[in-house]
PDB file of N, CA and C in Angstrom:
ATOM      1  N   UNK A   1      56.341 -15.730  56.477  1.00  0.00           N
ATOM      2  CA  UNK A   1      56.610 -14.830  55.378  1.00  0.00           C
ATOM      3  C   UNK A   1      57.955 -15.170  54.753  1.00  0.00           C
ATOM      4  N   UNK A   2      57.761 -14.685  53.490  1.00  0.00           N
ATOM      5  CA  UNK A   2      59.451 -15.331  52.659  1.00  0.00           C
ATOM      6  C   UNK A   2      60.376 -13.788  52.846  1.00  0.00           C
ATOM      7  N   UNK A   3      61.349 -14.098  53.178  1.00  0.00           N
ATOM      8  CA  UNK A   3      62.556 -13.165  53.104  1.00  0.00           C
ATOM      9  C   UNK A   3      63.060 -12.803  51.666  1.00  0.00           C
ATOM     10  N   UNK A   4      63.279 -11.205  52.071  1.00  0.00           N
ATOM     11  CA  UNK A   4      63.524 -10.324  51.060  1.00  0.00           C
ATOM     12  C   UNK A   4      62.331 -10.145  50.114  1.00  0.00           C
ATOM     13  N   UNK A   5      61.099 -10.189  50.170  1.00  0.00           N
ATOM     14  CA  UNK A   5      60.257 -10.292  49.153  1.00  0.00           C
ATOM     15  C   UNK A   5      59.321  -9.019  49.552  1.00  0.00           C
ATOM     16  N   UNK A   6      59.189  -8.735  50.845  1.00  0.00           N
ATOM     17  CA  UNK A   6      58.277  -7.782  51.291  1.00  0.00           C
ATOM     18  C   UNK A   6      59.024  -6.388  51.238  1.00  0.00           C
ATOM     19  N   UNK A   7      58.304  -4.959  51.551  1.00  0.00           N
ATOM     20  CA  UNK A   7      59.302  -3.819  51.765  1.00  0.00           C
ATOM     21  C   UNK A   7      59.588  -3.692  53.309  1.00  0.00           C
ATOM     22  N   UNK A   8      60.341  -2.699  53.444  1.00  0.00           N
ATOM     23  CA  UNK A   8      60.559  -2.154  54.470  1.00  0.00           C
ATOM     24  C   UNK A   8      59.532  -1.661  55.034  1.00  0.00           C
ATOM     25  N   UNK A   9      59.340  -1.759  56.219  1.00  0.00           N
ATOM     26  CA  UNK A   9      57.937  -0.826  57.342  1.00  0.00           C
ATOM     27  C   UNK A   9      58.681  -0.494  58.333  1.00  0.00           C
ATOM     28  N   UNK A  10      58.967   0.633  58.358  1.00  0.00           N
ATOM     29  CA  UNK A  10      59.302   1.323  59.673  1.00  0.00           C
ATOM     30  C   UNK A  10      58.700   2.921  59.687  1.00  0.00           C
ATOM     31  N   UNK A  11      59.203   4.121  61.087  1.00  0.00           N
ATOM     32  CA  UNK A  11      58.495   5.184  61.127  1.00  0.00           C
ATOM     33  C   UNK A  11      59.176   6.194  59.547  1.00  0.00           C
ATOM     34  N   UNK A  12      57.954   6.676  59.442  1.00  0.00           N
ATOM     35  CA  UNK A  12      58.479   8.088  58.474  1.00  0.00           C
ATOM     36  C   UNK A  12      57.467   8.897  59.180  1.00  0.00           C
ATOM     37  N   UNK A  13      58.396  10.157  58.743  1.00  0.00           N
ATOM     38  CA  UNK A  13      57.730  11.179  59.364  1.00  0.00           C
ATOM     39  C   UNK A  13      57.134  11.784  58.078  1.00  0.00           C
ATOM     40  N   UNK A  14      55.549  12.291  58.148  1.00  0.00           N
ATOM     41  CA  UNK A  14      54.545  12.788  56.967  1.00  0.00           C
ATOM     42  C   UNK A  14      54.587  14.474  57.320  1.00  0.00           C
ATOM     43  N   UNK A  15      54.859  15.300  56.673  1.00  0.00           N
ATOM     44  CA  UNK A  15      54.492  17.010  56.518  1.00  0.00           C
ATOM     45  C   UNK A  15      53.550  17.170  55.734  1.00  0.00           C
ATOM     46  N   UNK A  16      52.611  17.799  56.591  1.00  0.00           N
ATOM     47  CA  UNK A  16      51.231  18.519  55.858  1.00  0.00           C
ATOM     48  C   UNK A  16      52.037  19.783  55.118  1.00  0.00           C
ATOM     49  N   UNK A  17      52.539  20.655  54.239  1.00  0.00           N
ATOM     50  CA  UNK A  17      53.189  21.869  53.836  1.00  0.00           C
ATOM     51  C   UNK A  17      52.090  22.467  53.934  1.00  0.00           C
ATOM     52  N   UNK A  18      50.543  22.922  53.729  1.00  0.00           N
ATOM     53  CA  UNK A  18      49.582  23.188  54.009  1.00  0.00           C
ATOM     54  C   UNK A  18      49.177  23.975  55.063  1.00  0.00           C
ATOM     55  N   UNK A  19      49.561  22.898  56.242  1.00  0.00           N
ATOM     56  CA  UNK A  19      49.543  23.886  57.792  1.00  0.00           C
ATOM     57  C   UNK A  19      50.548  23.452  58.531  1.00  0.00           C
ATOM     58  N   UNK A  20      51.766  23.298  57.887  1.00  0.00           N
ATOM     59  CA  UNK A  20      52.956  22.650  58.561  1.00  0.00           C
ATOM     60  C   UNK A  20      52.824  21.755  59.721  1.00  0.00           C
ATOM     61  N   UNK A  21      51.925  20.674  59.433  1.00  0.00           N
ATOM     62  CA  UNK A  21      51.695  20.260  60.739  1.00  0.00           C
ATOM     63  C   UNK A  21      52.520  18.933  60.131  1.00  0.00           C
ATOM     64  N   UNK A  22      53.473  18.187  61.292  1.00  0.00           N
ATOM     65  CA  UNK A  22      53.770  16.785  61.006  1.00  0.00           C
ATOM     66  C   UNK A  22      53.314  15.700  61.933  1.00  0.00           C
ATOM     67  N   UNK A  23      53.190  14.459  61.594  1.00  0.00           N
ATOM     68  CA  UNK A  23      52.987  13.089  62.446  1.00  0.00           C
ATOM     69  C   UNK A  23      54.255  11.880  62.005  1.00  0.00           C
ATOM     70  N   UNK A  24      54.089  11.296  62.939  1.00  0.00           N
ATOM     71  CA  UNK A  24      54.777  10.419  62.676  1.00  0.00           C
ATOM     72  C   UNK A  24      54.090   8.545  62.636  1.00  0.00           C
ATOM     73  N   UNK A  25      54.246   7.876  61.484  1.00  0.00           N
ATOM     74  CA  UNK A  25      53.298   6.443  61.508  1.00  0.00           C
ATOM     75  C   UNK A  25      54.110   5.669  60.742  1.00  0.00           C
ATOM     76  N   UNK A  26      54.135   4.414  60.780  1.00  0.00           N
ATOM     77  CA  UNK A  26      54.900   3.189  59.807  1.00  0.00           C
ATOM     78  C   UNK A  26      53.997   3.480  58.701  1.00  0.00           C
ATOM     79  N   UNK A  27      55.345   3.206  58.158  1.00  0.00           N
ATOM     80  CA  UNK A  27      55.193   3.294  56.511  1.00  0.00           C
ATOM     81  C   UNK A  27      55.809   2.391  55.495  1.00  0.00           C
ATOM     82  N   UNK A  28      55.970   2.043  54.099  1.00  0.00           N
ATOM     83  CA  UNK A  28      56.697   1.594  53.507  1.00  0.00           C
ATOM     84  C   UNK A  28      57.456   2.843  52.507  1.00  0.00           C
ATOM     85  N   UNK A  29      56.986   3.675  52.312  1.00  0.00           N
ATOM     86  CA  UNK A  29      57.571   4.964  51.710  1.00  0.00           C
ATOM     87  C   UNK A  29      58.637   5.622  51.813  1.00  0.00           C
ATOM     88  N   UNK A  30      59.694   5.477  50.803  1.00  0.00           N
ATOM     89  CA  UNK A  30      60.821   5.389  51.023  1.00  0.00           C
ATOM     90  C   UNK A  30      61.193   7.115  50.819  1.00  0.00           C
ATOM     91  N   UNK A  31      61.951   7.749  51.248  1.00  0.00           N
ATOM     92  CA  UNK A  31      62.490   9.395  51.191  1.00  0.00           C
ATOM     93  C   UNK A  31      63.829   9.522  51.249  1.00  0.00           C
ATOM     94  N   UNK A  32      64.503  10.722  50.148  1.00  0.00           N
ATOM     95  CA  UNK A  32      66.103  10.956  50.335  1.00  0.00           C
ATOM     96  C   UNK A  32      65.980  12.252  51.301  1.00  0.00           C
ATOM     97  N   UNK A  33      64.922  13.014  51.655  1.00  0.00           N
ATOM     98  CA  UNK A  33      64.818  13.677  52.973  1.00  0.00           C
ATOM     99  C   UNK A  33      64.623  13.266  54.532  1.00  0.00           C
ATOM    100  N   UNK A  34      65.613  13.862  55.592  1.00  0.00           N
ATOM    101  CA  UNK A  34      65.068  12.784  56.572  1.00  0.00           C
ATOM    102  C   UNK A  34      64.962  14.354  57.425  1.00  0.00           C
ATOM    103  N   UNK A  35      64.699  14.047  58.561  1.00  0.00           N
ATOM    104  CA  UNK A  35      64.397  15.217  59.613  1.00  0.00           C
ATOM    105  C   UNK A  35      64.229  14.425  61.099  1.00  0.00           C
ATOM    106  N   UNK A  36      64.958  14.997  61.983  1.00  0.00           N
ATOM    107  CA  UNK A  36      64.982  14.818  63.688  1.00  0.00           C
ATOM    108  C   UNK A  36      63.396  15.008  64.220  1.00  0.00           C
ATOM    109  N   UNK A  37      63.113  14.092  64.404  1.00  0.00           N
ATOM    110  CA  UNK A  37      61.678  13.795  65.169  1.00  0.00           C
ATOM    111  C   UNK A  37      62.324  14.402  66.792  1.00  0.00           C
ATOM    112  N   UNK A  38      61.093  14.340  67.668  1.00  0.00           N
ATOM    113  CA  UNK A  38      60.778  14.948  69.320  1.00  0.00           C
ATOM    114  C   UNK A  38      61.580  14.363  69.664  1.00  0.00           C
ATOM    115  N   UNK A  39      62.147  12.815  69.497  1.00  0.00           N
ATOM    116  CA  UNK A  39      62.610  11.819  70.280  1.00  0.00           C
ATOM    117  C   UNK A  39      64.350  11.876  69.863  1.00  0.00           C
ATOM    118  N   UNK A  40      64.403  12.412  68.898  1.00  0.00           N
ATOM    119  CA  UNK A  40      65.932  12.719  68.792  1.00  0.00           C
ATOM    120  C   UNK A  40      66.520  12.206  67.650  1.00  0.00           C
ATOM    121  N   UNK A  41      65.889  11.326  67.093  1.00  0.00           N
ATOM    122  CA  UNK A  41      66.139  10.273  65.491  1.00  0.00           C
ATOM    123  C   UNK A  41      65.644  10.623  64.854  1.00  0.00           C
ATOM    124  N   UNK A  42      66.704  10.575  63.735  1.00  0.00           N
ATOM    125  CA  UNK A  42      66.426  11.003  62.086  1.00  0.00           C
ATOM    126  C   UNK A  42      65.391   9.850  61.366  1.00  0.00           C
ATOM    127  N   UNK A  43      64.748  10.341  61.114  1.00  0.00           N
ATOM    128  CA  UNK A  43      63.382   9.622  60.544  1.00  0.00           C
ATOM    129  C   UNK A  43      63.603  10.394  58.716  1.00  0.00           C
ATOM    130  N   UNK A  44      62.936   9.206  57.951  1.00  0.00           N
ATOM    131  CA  UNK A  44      62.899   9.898  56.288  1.00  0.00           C
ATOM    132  C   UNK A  44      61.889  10.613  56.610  1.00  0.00           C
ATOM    133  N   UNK A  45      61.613  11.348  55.561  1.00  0.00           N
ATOM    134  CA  UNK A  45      60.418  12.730  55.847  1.00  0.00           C
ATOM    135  C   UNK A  45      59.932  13.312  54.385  1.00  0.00           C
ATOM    136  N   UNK A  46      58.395  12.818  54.254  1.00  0.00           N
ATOM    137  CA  UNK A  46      57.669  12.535  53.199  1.00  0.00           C
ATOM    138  C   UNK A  46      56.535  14.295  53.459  1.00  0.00           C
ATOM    139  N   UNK A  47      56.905  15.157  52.301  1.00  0.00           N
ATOM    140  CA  UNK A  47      55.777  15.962  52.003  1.00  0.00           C
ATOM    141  C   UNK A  47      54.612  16.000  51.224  1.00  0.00           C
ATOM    142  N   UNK A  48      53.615  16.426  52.173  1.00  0.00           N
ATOM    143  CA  UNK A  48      52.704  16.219  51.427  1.00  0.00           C
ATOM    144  C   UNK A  48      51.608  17.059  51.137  1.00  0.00           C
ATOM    145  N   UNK A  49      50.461  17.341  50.153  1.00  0.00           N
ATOM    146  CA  UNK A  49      49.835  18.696  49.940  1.00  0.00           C
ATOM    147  C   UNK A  49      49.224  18.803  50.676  1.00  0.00           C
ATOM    148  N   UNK A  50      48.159  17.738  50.883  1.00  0.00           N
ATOM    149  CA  UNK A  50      46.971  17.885  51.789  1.00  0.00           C
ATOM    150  C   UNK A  50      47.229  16.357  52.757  1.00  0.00           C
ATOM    151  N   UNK A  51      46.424  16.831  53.787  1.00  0.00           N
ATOM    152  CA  UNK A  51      46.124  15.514  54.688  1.00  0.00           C
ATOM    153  C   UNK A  51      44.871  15.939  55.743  1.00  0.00           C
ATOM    154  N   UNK A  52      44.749  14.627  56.785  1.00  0.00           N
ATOM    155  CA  UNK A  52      43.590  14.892  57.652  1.00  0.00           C
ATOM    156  C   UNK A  52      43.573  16.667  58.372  1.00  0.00           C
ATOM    157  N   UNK A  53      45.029  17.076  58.063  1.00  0.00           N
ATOM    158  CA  UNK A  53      44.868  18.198  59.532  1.00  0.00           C
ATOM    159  C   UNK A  53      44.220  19.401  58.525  1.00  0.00           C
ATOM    160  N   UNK A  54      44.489  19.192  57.261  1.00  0.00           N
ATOM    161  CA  UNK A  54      43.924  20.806  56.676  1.00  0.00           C
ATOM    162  C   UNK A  54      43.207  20.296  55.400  1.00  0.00           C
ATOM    163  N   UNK A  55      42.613  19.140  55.283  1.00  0.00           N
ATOM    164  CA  UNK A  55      41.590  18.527  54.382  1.00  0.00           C
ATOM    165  C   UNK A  55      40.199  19.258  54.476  1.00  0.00           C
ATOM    166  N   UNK A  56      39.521  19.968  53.876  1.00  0.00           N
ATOM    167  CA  UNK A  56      38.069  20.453  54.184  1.00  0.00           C
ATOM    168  C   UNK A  56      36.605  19.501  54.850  1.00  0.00           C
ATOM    169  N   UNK A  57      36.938  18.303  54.377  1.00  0.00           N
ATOM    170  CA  UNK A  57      35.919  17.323  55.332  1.00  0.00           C
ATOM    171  C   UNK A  57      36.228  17.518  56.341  1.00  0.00           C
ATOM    172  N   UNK A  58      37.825  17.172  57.086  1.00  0.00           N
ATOM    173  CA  UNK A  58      37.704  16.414  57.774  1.00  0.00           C
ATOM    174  C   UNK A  58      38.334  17.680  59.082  1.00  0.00           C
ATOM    175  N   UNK A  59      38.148  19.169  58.751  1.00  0.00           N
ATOM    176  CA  UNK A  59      38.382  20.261  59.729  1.00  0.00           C
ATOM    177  C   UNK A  59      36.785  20.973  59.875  1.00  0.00           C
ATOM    178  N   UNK A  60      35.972  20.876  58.891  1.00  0.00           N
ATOM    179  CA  UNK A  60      34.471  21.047  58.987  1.00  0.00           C
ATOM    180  C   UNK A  60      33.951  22.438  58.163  1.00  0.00           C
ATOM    181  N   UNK A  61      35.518  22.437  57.778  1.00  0.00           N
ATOM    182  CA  UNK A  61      35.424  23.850  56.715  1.00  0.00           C
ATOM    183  C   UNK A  61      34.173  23.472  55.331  1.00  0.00           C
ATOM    184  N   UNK A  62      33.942  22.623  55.406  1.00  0.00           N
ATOM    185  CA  UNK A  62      33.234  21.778  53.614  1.00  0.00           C
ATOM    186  C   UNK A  62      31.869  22.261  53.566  1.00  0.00           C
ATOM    187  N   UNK A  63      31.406  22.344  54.882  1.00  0.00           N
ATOM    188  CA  UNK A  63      29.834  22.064  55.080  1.00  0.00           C
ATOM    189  C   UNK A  63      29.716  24.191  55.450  1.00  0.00           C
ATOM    190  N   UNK A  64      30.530  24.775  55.934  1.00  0.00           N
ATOM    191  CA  UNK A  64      30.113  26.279  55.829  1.00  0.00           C
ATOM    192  C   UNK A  64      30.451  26.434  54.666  1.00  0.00           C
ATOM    193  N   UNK A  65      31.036  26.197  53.977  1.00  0.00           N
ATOM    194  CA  UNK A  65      31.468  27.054  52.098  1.00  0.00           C
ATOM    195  C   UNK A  65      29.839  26.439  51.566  1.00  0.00           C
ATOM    196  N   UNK A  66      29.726  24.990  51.649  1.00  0.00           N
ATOM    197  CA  UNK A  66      28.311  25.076  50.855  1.00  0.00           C
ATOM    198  C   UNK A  66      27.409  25.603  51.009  1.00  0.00           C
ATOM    199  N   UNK A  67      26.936  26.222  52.743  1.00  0.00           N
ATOM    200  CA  UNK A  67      26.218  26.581  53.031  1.00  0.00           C
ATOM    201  C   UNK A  67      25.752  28.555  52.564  1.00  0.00           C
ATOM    202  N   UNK A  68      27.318  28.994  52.791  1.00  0.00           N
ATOM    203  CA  UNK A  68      27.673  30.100  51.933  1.00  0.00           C
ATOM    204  C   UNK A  68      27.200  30.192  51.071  1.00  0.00           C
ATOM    205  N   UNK A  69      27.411  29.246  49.778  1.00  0.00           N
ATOM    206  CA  UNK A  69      27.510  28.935  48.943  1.00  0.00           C
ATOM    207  C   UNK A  69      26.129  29.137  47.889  1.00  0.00           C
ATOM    208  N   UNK A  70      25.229  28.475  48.870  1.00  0.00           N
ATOM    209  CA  UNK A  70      24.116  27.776  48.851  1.00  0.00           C
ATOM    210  C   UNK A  70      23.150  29.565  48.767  1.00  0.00           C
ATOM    211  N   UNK A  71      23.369  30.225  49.962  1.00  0.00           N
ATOM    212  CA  UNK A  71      22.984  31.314  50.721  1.00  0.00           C
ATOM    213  C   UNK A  71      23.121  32.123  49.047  1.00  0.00           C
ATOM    214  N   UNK A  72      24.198  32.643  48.585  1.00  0.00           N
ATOM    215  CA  UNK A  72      24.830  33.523  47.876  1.00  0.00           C
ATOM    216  C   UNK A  72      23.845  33.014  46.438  1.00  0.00           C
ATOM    217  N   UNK A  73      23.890  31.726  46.294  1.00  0.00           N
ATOM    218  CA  UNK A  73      23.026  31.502  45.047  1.00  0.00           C
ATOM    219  C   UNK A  73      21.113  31.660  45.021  1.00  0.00           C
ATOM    220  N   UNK A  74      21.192  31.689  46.103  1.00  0.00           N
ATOM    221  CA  UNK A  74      19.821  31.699  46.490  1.00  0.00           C
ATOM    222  C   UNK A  74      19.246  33.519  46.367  1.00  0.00           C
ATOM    223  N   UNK A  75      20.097  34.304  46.872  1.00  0.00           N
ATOM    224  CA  UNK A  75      20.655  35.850  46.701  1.00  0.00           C
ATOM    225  C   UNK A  75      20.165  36.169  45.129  1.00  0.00           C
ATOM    226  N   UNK A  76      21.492  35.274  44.870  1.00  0.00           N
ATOM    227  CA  UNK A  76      21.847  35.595  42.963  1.00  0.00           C
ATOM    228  C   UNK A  76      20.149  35.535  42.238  1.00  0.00           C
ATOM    229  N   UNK A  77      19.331  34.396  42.554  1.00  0.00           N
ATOM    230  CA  UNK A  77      18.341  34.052  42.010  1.00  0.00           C
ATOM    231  C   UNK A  77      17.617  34.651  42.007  1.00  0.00           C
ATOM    232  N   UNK A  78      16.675  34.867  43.498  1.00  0.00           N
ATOM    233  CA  UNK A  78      15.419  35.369  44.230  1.00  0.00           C
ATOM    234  C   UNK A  78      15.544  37.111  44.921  1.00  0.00           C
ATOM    235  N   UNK A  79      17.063  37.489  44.954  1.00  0.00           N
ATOM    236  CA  UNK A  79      17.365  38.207  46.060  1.00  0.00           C
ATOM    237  C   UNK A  79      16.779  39.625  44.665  1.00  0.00           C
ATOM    238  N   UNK A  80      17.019  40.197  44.107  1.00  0.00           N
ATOM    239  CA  UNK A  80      16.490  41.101  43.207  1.00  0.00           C
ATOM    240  C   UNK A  80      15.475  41.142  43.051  1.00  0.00           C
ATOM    241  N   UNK A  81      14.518  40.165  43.109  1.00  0.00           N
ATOM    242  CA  UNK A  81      12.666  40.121  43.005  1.00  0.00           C
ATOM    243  C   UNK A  81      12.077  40.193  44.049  1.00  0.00           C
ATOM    244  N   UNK A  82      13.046  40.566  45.223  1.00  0.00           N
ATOM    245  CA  UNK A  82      12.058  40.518  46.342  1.00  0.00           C
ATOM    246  C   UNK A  82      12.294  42.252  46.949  1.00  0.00           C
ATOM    247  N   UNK A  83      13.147  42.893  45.990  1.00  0.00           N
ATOM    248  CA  UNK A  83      13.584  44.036  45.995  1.00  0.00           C
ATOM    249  C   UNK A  83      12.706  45.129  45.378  1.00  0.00           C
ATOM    250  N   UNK A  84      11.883  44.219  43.705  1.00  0.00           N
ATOM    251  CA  UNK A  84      10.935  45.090  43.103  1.00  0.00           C
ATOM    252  C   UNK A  84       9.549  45.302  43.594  1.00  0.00           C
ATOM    253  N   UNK A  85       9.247  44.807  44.608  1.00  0.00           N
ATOM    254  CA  UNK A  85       7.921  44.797  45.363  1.00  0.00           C
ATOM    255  C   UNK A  85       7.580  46.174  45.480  1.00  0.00           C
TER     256      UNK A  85
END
């Protein structure tokens, strides 16, 4: 590899603000915020809206709202005609 041409990769620490949850992973993402990780070092510290911990795929929240969803429209449609009998 040629010198000086690539970025920096080292740890940053990522904040979900969402469900305040943080991790820590190499990054190239540079931050003027830093914050004391478990281990005792100031790490930069990148916020962010959403991520894996409070994303709707990927907590399993996605698939009950449609299903809700689904239920409530089915209601809206059919649910009054099965009332005039």
């Amino acid at each position: 590899m040629k010198k000086s041409i690539h970025p920096d990769y080292d740890y940053v620490v990522f904040r979900d603000t969402s469900c305040n949850r943080t991790f820590r992973i190499r990054s190239t993402c540079k931050s003027s915020q830093t914050i004391v990780w478990d281990d005792g070092k100031t790490y930069p510290l990148i916020n962010l809206d959403i991520s894996s911990a409070s994303h709707p795929t990927y907590t399993g929240e996605k698939r009950k709202t449609q299903s809700e969803g689904r239920v409530a429209q089915f209601n809206k449609r059919f649910g009054e005609r099965s009332l005039k009998r």
